[in-house]
C-alpha atoms as a PDB file:
ATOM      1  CA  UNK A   1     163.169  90.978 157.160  1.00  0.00           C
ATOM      2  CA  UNK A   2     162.056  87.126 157.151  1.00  0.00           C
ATOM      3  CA  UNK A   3     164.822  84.851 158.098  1.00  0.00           C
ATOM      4  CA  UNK A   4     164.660  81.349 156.323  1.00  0.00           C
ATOM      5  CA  UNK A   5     165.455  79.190 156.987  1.00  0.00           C
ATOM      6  CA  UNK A   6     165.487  80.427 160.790  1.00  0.00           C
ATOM      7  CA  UNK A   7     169.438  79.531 161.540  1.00  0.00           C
ATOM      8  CA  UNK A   8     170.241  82.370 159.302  1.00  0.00           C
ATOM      9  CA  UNK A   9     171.072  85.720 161.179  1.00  0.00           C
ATOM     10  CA  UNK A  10     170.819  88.025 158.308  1.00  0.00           C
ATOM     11  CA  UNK A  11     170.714  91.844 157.900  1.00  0.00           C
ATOM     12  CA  UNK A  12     171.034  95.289 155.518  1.00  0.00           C
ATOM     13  CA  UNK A  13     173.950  97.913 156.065  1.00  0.00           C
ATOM     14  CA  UNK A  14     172.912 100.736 154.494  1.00  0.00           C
ATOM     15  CA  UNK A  15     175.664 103.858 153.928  1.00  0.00           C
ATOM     16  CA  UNK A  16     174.029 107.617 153.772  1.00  0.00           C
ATOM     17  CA  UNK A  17     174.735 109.190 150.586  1.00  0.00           C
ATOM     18  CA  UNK A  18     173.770 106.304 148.925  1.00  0.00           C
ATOM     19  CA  UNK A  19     177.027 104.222 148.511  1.00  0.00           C
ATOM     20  CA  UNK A  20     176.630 100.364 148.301  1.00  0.00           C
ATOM     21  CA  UNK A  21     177.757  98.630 151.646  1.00  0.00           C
ATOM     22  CA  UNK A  22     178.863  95.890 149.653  1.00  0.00           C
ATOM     23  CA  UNK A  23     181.226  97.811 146.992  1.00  0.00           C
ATOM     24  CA  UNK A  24     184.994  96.696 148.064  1.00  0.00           C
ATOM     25  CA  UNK A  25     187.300  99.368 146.437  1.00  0.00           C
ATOM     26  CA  UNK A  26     190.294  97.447 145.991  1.00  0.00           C
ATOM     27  CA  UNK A  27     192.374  99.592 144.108  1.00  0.00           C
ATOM     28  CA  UNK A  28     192.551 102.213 146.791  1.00  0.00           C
ATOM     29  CA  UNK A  29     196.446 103.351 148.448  1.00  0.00           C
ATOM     30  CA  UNK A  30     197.482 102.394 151.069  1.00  0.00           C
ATOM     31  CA  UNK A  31     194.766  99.714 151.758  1.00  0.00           C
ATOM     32  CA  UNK A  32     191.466  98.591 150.286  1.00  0.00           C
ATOM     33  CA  UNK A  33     187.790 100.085 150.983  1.00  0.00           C
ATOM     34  CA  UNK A  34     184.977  97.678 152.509  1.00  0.00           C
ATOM     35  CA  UNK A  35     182.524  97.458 154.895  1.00  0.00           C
ATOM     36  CA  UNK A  36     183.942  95.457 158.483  1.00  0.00           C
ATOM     37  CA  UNK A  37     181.392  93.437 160.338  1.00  0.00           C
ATOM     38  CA  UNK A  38     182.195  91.351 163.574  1.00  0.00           C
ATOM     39  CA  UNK A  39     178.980  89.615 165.007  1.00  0.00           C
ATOM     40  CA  UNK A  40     179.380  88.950 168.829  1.00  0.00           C
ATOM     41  CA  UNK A  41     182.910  90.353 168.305  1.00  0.00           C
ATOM     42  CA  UNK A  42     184.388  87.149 166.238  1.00  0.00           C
ATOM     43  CA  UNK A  43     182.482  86.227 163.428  1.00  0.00           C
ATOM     44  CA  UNK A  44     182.349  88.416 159.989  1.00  0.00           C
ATOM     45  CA  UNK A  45     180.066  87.533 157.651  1.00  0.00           C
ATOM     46  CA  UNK A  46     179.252  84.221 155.319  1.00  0.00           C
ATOM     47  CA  UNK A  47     181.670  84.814 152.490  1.00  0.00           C
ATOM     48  CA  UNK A  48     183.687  87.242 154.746  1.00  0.00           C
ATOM     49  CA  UNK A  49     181.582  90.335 153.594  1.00  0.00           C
ATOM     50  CA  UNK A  50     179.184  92.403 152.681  1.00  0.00           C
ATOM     51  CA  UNK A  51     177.213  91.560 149.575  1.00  0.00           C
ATOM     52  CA  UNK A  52     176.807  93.102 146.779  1.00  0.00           C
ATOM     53  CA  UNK A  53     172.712  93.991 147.818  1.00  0.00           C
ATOM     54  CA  UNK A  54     174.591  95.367 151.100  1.00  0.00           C
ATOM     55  CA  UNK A  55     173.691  92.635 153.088  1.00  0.00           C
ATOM     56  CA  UNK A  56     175.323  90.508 155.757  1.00  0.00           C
ATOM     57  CA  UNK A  57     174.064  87.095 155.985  1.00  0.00           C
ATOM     58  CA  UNK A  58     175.615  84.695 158.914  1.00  0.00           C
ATOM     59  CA  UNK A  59     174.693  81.587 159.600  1.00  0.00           C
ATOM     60  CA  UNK A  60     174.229  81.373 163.516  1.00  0.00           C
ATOM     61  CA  UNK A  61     174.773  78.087 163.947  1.00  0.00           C
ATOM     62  CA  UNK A  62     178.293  78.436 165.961  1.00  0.00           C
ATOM     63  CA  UNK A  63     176.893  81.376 168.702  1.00  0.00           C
ATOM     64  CA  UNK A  64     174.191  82.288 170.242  1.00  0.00           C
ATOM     65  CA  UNK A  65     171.554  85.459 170.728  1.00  0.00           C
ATOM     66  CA  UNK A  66     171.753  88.164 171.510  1.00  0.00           C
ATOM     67  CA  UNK A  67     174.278  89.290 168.251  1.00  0.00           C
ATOM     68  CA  UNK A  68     176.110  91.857 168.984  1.00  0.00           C
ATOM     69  CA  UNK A  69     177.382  93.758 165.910  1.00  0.00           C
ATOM     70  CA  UNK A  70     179.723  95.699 164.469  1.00  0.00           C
ATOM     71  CA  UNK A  71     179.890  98.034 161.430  1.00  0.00           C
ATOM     72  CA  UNK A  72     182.581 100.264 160.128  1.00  0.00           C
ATOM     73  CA  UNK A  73     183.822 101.425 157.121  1.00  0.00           C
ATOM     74  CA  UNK A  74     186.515 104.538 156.185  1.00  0.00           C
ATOM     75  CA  UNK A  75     184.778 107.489 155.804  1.00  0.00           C
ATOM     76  CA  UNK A  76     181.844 106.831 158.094  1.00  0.00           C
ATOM     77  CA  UNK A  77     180.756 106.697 162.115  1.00  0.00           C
ATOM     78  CA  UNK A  78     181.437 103.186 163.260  1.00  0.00           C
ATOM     79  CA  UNK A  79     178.046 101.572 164.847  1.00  0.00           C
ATOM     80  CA  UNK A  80     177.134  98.881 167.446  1.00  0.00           C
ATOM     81  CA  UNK A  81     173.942  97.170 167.083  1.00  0.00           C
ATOM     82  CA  UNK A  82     172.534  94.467 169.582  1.00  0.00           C
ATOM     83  CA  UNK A  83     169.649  92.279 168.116  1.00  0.00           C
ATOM     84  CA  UNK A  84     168.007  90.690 170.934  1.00  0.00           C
ATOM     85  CA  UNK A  85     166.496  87.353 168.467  1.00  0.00           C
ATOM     86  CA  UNK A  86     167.540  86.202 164.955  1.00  0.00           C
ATOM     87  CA  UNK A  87     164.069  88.060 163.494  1.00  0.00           C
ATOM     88  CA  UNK A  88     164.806  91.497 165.348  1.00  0.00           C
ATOM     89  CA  UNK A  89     167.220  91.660 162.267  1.00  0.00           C
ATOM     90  CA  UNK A  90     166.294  94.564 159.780  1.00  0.00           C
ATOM     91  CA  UNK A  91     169.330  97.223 159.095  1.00  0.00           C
ATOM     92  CA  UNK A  92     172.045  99.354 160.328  1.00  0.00           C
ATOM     93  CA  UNK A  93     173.308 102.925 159.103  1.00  0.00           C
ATOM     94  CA  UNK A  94     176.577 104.344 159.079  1.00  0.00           C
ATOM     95  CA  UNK A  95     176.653 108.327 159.304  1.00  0.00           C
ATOM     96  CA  UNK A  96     178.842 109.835 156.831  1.00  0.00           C
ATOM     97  CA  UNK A  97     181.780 111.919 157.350  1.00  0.00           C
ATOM     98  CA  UNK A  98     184.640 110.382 159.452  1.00  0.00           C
ATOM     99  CA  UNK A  99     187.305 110.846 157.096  1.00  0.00           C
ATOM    100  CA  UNK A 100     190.446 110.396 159.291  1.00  0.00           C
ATOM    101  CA  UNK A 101     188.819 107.520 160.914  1.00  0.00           C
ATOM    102  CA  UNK A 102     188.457 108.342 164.213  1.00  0.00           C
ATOM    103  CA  UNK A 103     184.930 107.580 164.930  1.00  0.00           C
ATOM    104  CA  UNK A 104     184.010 111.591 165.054  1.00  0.00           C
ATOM    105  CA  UNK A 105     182.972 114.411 162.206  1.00  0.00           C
ATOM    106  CA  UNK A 106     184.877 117.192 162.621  1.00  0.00           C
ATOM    107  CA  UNK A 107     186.589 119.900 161.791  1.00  0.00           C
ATOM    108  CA  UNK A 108     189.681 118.178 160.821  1.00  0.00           C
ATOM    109  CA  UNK A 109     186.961 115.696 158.728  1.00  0.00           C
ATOM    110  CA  UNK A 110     185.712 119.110 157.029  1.00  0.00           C
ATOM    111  CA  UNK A 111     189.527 120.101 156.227  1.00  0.00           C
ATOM    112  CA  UNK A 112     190.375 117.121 154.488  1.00  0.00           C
ATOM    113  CA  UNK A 113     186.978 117.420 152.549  1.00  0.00           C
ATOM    114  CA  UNK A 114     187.706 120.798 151.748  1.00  0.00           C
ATOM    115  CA  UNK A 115     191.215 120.017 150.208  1.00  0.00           C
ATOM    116  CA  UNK A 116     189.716 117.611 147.876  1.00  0.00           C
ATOM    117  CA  UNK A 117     186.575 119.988 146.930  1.00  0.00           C
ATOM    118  CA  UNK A 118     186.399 119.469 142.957  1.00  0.00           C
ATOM    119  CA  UNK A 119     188.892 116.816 142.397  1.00  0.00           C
ATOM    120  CA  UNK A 120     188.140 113.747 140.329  1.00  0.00           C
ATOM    121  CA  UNK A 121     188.451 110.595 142.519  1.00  0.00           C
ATOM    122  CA  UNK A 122     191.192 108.470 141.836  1.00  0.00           C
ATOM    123  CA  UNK A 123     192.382 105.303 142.930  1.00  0.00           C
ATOM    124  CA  UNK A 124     193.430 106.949 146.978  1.00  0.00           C
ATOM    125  CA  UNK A 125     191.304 105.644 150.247  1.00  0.00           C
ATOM    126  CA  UNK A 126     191.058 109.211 151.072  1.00  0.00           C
ATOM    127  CA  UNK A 127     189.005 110.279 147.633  1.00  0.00           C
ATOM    128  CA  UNK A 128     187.380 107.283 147.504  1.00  0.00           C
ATOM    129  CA  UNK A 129     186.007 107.433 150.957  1.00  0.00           C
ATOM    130  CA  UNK A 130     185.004 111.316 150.665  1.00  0.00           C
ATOM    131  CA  UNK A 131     182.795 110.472 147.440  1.00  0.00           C
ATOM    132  CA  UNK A 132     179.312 109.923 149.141  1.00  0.00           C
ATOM    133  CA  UNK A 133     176.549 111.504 146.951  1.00  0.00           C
ATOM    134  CA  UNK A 134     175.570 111.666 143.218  1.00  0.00           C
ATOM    135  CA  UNK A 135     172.614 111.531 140.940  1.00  0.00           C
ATOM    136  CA  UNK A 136     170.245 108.312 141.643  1.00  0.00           C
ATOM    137  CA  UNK A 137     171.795 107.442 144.981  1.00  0.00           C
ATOM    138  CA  UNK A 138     175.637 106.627 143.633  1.00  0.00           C
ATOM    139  CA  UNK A 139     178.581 108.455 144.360  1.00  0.00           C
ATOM    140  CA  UNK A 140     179.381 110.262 141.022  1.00  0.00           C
ATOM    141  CA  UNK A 141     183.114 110.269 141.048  1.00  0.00           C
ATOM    142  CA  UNK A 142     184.071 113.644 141.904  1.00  0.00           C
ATOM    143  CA  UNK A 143     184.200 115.086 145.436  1.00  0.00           C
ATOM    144  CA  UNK A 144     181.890 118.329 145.280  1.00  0.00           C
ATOM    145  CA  UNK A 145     179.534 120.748 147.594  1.00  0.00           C
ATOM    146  CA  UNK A 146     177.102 117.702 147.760  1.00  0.00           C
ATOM    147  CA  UNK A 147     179.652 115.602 149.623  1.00  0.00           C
ATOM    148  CA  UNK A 148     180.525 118.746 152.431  1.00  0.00           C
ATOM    149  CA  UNK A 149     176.870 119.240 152.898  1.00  0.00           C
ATOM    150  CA  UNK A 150     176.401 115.807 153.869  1.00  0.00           C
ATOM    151  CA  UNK A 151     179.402 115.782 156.219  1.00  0.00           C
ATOM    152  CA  UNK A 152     178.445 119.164 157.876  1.00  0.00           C
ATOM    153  CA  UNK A 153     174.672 117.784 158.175  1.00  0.00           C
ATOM    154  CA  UNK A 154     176.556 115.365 160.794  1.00  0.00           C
ATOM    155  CA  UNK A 155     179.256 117.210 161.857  1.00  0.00           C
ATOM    156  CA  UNK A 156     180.093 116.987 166.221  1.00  0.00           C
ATOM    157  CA  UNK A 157     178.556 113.534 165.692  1.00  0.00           C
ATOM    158  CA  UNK A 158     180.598 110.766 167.236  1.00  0.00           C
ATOM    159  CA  UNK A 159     180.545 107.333 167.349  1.00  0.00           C
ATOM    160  CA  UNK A 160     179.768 103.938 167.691  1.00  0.00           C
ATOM    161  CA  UNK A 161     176.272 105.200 166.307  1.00  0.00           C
ATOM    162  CA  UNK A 162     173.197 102.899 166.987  1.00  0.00           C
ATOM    163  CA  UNK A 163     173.040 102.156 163.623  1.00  0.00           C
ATOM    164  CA  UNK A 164     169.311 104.227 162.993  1.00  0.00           C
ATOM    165  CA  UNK A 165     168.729 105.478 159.461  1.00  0.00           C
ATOM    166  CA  UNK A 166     170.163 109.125 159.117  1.00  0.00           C
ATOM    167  CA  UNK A 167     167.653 111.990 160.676  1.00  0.00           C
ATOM    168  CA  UNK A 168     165.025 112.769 157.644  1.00  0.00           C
ATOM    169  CA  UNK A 169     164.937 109.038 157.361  1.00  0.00           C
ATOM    170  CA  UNK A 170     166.754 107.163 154.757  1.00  0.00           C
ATOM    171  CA  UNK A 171     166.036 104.191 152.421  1.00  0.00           C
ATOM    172  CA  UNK A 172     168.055 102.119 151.009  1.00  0.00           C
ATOM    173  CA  UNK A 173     168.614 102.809 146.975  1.00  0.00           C
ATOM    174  CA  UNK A 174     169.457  99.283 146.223  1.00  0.00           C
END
């Protein structure tokens, strides 16, 4: 990624399954869905999120490098990232699974899965977070056999990840 002008830290979350990073679900119970970023452990990004391209722009005006980040959003592996210099910038991937939120896939991540298998998804954090895959790289709206492959692909996986694209690779579909 080029940087310009150069006091502009900026870089690319990117979710596997092909969710948006920047999509904020706000209707979810009991709290709204988005993507948390803390650079250097204070500072969140311009705006105070995620845009809608997935990206996190911060201008790095008020700290200095190395930037130390932070990603994390319900139903994925929290990661930590350290860019050394403002153009080592390019992307960081959450893992997709961690339903109950607590940074590992498991078998208790599988069971909740499970209990939803074939349900519509509605306006609950749990549904909402469990909905990773669907045709042309969006979640489709219903949590199906898709979804549990995907969390199974990473299951015993534990976090903070650092933040490389899923194994097989992984582009961004946005």
């Amino acid at each position: 990624i080029t940087i310009d002008p150069p006091n502009i830290f900026m870089f690319q979350i990117g979710l596997e399954g092909g969710k948006n990073a920047g999509l904020v679900m706000s209707n979810t119970v009991p709290a709204p869905i988005y993507t948390n970023v803390l650079i250097n452990g204070i500072y969140p990004c311009d705006g105070g999120g995620v845009n809608v391209d997935g990206f996190c722009q911060f201008n790095n005006a008020t700290t200095t490098e190395p930037y130390a980040v932070e990603v994390s959003r319900l139903g994925y592996l929290d990661a930590e990232v350290e860019f050394e210099v403002n153009t080592d910038a390019s992307s960081v991937w959450l893992l997709a699974g961690d339903l109950n939120d607590d940074d590992v896939i498991n078998i208790f991540d599988i069971q909740l899965a499970a209990s939803l298998l074939g349900s519509p998804v509605n306006d609950n954090s749990l549904s909402e977070a469990a909905d990773f895959t669907g045709p042309g790289h969006a979640p489709d709206g219903v949590i199906n056999i898709m979804d549990l492959v995907l969390m199974a692909k990473n299951f015993g996986a534990d976090g903070p990840t650092d933040g490389t694209p899923p194994a097989g690779g992984g582009s961004f579909p946005f």
